[in-house]
Protein backbone atom coordinates (compact mmCIF):
# COMPACT_ATOMS: atom_id res chain seq x y z
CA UNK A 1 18.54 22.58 -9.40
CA UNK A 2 22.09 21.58 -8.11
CA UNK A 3 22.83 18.34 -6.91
CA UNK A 4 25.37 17.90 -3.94
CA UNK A 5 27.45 14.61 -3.93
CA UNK A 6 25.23 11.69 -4.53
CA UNK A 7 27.06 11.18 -7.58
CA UNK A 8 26.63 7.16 -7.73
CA UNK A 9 23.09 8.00 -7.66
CA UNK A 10 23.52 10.75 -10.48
CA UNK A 11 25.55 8.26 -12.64
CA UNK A 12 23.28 5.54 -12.52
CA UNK A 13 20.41 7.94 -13.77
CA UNK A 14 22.10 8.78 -16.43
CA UNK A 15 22.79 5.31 -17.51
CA UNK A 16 19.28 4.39 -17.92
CA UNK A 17 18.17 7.50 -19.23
CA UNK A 18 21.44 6.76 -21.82
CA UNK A 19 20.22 2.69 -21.97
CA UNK A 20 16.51 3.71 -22.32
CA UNK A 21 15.63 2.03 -19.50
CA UNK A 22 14.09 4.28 -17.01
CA UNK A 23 12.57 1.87 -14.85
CA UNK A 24 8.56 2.81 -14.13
CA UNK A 25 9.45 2.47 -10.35
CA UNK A 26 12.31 3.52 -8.47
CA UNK A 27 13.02 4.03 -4.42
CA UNK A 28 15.77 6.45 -3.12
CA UNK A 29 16.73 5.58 0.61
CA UNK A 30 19.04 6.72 3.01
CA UNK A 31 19.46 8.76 6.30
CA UNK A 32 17.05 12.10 6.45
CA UNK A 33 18.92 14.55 5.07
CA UNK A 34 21.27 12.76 2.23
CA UNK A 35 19.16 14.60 -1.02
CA UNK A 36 16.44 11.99 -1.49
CA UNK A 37 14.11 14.36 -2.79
CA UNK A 38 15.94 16.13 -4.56
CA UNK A 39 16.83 13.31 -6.38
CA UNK A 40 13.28 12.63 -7.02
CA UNK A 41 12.58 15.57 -9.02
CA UNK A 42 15.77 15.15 -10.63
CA UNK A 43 14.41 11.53 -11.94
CA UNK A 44 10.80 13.51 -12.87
CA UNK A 45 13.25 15.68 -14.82
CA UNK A 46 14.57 13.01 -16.71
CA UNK A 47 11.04 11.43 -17.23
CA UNK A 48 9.89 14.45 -18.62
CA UNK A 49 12.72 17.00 -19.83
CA UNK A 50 11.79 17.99 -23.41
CA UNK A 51 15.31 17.61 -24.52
CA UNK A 52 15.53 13.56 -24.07
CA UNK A 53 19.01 13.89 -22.66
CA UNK A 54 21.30 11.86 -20.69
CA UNK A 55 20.67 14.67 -17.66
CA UNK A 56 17.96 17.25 -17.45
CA UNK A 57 18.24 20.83 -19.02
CA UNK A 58 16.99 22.90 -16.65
CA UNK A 59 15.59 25.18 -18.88
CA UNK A 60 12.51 24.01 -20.82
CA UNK A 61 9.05 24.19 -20.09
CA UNK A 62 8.68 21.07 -17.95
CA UNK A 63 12.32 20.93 -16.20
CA UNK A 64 11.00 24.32 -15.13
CA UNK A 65 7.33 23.93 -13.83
CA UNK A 66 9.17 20.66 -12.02
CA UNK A 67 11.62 22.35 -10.17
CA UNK A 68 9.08 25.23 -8.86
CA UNK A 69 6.84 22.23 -8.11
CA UNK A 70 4.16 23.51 -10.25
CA UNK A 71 3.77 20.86 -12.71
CA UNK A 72 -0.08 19.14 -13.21
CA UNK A 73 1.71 15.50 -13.85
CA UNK A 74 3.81 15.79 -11.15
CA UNK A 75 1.58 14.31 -7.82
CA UNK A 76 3.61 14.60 -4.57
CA UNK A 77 2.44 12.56 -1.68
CA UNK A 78 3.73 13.08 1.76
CA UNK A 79 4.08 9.40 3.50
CA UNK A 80 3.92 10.85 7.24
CA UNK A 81 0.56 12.66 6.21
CA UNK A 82 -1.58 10.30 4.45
CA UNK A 83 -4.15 7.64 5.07
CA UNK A 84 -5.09 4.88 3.45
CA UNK A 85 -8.02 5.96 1.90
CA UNK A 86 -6.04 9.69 1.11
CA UNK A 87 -3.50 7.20 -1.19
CA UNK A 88 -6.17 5.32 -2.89
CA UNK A 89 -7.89 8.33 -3.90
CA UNK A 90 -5.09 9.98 -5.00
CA UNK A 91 -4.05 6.69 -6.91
CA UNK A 92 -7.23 6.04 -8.19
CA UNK A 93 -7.07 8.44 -11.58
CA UNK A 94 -3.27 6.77 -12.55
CA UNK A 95 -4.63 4.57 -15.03
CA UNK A 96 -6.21 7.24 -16.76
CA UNK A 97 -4.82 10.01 -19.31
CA UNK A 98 -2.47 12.70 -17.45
CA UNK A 99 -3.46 16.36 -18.02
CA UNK A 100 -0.88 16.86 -20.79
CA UNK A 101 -1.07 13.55 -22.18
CA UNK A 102 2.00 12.70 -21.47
CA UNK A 103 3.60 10.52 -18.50
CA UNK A 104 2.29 11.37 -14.97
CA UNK A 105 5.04 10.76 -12.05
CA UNK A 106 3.39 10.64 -8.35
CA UNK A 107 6.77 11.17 -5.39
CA UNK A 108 5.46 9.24 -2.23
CA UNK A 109 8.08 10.33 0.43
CA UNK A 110 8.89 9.05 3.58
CA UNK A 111 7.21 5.40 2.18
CA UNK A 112 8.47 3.32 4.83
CA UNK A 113 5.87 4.84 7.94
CA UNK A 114 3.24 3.62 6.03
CA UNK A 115 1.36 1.01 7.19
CA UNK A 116 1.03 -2.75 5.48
CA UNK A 117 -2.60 -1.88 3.90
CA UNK A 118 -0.99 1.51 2.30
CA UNK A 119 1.92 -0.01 0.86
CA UNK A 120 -0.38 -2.71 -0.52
CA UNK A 121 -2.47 0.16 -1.92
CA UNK A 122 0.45 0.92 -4.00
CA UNK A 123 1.35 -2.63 -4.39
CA UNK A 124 -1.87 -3.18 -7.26
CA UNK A 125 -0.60 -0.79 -9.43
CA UNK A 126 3.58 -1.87 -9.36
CA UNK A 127 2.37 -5.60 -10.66
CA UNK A 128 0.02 -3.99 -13.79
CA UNK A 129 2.08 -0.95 -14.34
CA UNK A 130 0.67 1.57 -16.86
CA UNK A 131 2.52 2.89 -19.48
CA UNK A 132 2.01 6.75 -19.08
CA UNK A 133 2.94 6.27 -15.13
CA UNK A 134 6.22 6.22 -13.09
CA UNK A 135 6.40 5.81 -8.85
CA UNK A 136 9.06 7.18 -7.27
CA UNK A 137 9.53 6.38 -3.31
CA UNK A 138 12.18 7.65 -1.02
CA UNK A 139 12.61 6.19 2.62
CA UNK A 140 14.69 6.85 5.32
CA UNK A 141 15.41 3.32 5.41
CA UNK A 142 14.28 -0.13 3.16
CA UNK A 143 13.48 -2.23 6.35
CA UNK A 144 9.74 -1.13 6.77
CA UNK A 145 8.68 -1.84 3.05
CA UNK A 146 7.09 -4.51 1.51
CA UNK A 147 9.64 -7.12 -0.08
CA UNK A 148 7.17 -6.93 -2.90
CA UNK A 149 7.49 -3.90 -3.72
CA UNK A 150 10.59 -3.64 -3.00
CA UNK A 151 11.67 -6.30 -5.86
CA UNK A 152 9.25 -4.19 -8.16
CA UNK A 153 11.80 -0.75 -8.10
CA UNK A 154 15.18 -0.05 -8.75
CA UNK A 155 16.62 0.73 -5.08
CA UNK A 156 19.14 3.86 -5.00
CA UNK A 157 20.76 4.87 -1.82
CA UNK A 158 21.92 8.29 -0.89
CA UNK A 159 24.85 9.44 1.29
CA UNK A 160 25.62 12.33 2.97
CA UNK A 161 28.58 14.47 2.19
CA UNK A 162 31.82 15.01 3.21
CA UNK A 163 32.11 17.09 5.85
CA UNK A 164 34.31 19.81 3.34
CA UNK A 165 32.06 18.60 0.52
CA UNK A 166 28.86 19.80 3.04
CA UNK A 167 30.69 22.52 3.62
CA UNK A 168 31.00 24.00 -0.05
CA UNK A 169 27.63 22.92 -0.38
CA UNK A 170 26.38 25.67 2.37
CA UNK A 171 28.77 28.34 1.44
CA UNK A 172 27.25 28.26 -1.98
CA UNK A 173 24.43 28.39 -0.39
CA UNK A 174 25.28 31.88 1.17
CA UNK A 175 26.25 30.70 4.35
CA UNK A 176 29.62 32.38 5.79
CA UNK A 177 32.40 30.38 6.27
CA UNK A 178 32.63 29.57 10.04
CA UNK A 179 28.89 28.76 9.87
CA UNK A 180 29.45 26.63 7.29
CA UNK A 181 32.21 24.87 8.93
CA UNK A 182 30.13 24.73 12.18
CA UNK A 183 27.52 23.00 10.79
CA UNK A 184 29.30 20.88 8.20
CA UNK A 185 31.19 18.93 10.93
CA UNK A 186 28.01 19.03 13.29
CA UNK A 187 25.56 17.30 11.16
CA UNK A 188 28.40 15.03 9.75
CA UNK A 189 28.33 16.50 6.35
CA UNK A 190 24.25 15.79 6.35
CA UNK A 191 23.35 18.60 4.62
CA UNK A 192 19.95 18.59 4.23
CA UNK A 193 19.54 18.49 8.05
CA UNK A 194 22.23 21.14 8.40
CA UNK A 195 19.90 23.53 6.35
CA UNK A 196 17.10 22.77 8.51
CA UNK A 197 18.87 23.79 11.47
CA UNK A 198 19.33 27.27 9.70
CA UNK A 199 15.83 27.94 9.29
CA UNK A 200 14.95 26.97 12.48
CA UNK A 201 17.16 28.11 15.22
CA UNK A 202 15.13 25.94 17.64
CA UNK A 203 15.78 22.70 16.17
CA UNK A 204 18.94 21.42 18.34
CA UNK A 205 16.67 22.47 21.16
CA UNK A 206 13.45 20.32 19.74
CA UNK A 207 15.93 16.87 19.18
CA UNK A 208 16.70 17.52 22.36
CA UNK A 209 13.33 17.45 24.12
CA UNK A 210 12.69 14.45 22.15
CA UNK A 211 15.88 12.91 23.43
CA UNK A 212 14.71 13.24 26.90
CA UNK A 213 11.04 12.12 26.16
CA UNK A 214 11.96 9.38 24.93
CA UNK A 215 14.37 8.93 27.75
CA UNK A 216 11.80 9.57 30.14
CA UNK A 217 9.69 6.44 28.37
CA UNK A 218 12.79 4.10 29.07
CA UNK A 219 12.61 4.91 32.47
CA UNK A 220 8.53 4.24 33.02
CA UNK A 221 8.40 7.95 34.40
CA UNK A 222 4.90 9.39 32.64
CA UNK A 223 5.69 12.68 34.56
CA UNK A 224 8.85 13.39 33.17
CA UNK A 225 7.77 12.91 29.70
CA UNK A 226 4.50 15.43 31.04
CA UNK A 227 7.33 17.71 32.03
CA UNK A 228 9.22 17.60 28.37
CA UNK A 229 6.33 18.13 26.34
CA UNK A 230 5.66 21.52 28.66
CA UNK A 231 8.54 22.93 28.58
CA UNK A 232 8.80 22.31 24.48
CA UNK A 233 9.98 26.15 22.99
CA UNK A 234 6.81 28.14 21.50
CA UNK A 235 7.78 30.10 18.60
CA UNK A 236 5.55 32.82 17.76
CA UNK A 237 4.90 31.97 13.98
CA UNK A 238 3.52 28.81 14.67
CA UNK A 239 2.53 27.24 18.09
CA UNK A 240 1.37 23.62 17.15
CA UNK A 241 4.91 23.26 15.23
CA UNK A 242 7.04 21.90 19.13
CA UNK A 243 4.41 19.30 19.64
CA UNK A 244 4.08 18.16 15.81
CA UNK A 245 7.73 17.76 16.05
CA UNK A 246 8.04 15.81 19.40
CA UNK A 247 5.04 13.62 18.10
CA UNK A 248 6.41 13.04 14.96
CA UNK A 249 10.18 12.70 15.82
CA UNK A 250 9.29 10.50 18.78
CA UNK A 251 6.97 8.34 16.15
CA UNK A 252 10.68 7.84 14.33
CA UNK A 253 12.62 6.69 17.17
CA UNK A 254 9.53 4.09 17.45
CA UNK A 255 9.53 2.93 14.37
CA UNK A 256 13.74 2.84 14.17
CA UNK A 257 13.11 0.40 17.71
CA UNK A 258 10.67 -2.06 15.63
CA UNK A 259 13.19 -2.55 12.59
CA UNK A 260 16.32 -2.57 15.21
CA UNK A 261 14.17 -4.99 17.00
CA UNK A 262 13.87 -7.05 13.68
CA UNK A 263 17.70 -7.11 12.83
CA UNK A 264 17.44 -4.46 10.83
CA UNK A 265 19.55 -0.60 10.89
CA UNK A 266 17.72 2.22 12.99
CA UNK A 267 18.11 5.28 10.97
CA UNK A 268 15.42 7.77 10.97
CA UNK A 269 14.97 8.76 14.09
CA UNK A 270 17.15 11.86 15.19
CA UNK A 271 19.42 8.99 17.93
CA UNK A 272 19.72 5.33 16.45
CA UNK A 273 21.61 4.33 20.26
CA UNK A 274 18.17 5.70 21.70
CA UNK A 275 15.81 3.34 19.40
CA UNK A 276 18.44 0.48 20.27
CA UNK A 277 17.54 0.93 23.56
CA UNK A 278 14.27 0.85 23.04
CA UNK A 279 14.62 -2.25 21.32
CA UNK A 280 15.95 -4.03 24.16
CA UNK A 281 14.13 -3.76 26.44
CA UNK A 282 10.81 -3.79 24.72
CA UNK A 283 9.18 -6.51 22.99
CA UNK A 284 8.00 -6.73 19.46
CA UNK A 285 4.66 -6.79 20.50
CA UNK A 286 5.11 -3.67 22.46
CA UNK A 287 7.20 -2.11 20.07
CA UNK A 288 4.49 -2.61 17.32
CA UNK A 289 1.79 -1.40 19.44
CA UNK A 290 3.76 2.09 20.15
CA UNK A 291 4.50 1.93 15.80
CA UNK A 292 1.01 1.96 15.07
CA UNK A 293 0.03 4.69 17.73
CA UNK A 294 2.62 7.39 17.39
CA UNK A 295 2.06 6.67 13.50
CA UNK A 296 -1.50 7.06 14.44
CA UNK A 297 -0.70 10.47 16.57
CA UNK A 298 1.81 11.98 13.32
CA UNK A 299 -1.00 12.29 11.09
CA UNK A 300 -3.37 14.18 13.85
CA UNK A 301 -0.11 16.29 14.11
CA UNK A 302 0.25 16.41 10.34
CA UNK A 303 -3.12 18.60 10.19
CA UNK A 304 -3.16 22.60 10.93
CA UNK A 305 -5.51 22.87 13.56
CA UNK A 306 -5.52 20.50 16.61
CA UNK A 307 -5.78 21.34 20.40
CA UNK A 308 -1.51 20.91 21.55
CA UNK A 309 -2.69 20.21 25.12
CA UNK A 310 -5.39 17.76 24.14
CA UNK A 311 -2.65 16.04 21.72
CA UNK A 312 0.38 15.63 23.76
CA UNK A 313 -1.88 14.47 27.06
CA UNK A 314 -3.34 11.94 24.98
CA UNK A 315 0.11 10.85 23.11
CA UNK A 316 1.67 10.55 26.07
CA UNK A 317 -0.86 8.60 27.87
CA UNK A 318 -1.36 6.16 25.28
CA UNK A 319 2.48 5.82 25.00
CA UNK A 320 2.61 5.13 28.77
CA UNK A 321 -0.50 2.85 28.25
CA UNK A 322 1.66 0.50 25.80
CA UNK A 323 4.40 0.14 27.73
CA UNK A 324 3.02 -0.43 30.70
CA UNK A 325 0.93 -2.68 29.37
């Protein structure tokens, strides 16, 4: 596992690894795209690298089943696909012995779409920590989370790159070097979304549609956002994946309207001056309304079979049913 820029973060690891003070609960945050994951399983590394050093090796039994994501201790929750009742079920066996009886590390990503009665889910076991656990969040942003658990875990934020730094990064990678250059200035040195674009060619094309959905909401015309969700592109491999990206992407710019809304920083969506916008000229009521729905609508999209007609009809009438009010 390599580990582009970030180095604050890196150094800071190492510190309490160095200290012995690995704190039982820790949340990475920053823009989509800046390593946040990455750094998680760097931090299960250090939790559980057989070596005890001040970084991970990389090489023994449990650095290894961690990076191939294999490991039985290591519980990874997806934020943007799980219910309340999902987390407490998962979270129900951490005060008990892990299968290697050693310490069990659960990743909840994305930790900021969850709703109130999630986050308090995981709020019971941050004030009577066990001993044999460790939490690790990441978030796109802070705003949405619970101040207490947010005074419970050591907050790290990530950064993107540099756009030569992002550029290295995707040469190593095997990408040639005009590519690379391409995409290191267009995604601002972000290289985790610059990667994404290179596995799917259709993902400038997908912000876009959300761009003018979300357009067509800020303009009260149902039709036009009809029209959008259309005309999405249909890959072959996978025909649900344009409407589970609209849904979910437009369930972003939502949510980055609320915390704008609040004072806070929109920066999850895929167009921060779009969820300003939003903002504006919506209230909070409104705003929390169209939060809970498209929240609501991501984790219908989340699941492999659902009817894409069916799903964007009904996401976009509700939307228009909110705002309208």
């Amino acid at each position: 596992m390599e580990i582009y820029g970030n180095k604050e973060a890196v150094n800071r690891l190492s510190e309490y690894r160095a200290n012995e003070r690995m704190p039982h609960s820790l949340l990475f945050f920053g823009d989509p795209g800046t390593g946040k994951r990455t750094l998680a399983f760097y931090t299960v590394m250090l939790y559980l690298c057989e070596k005890g050093g001040n970084t991970p090796c990389m090489k023994c039994h449990n650095c290894e089943r961690t990076e191939k994501r294999i490991h039985p201790d290591v519980i990874y929750v997806d934020g943007e696909k799980t219910s309340v009742a999902q987390l407490r079920e998962i979270l129900k066996d951490s005060h008990g012995a892990s299968v290697e009886g050693g310490i069990r590390v659960y990743i909840l990503s994305e930790f900021q779409v969850l709703n109130r009665e999630c986050q308090n889910a995981l709020l019971t076991h941050l004030e009577e920590p066990s001993d044999n656990v460790r939490f690790i969040l990441t978030a796109s942003n802070k705003n949405g989370i619970l101040p207490t658990i947010l005074s419970r875990t050591a907050l790290i934020r990530t950064s993107p790159l540099s756009a030569e730094e992002c550029e290295t990064a995707l040469t190593k990678e095997g990408i040639t070097d005009g590519e690379a250059e391409k995409l290191a200035h267009t995604y601002k040195g972000n290289l985790g979304l610059a990667l994404k674009a290179l596995e799917n060619k259709n993902t400038d094309l997908y912000f876009a549609s959300v761009r003018a959905y979300a357009e067509a909401v800020l303009k009260g015309d149902e039709y036009a956002a009809l029209y959008v969700s259309a005309k999405l592109p249909q890959p072959k491999e996978d025909k649900r994946e344009p409407i589970r990206i609209l849904i979910t992407e437009t369930a972003k710019l939502f949510h980055d309207a609320l915390i704008a809304a609040e004072g806070g920083k929109a920066s999850c969506g895929c167009d921060s001056g779009l969820s300003e916008r939003l903002a504006k000229k919506y209230p909070l009521t409104v705003l929390n309304g169209l939060c809970e729905l498209t929240q609501r609508f991501s984790y219908i999209a989340s699941k492999v079979y659902f009817n894409t007609k069916s799903a964007s009809d009904a996401f976009t009438a509700g939307i228009f049913e909110k705002v309208k009010g």
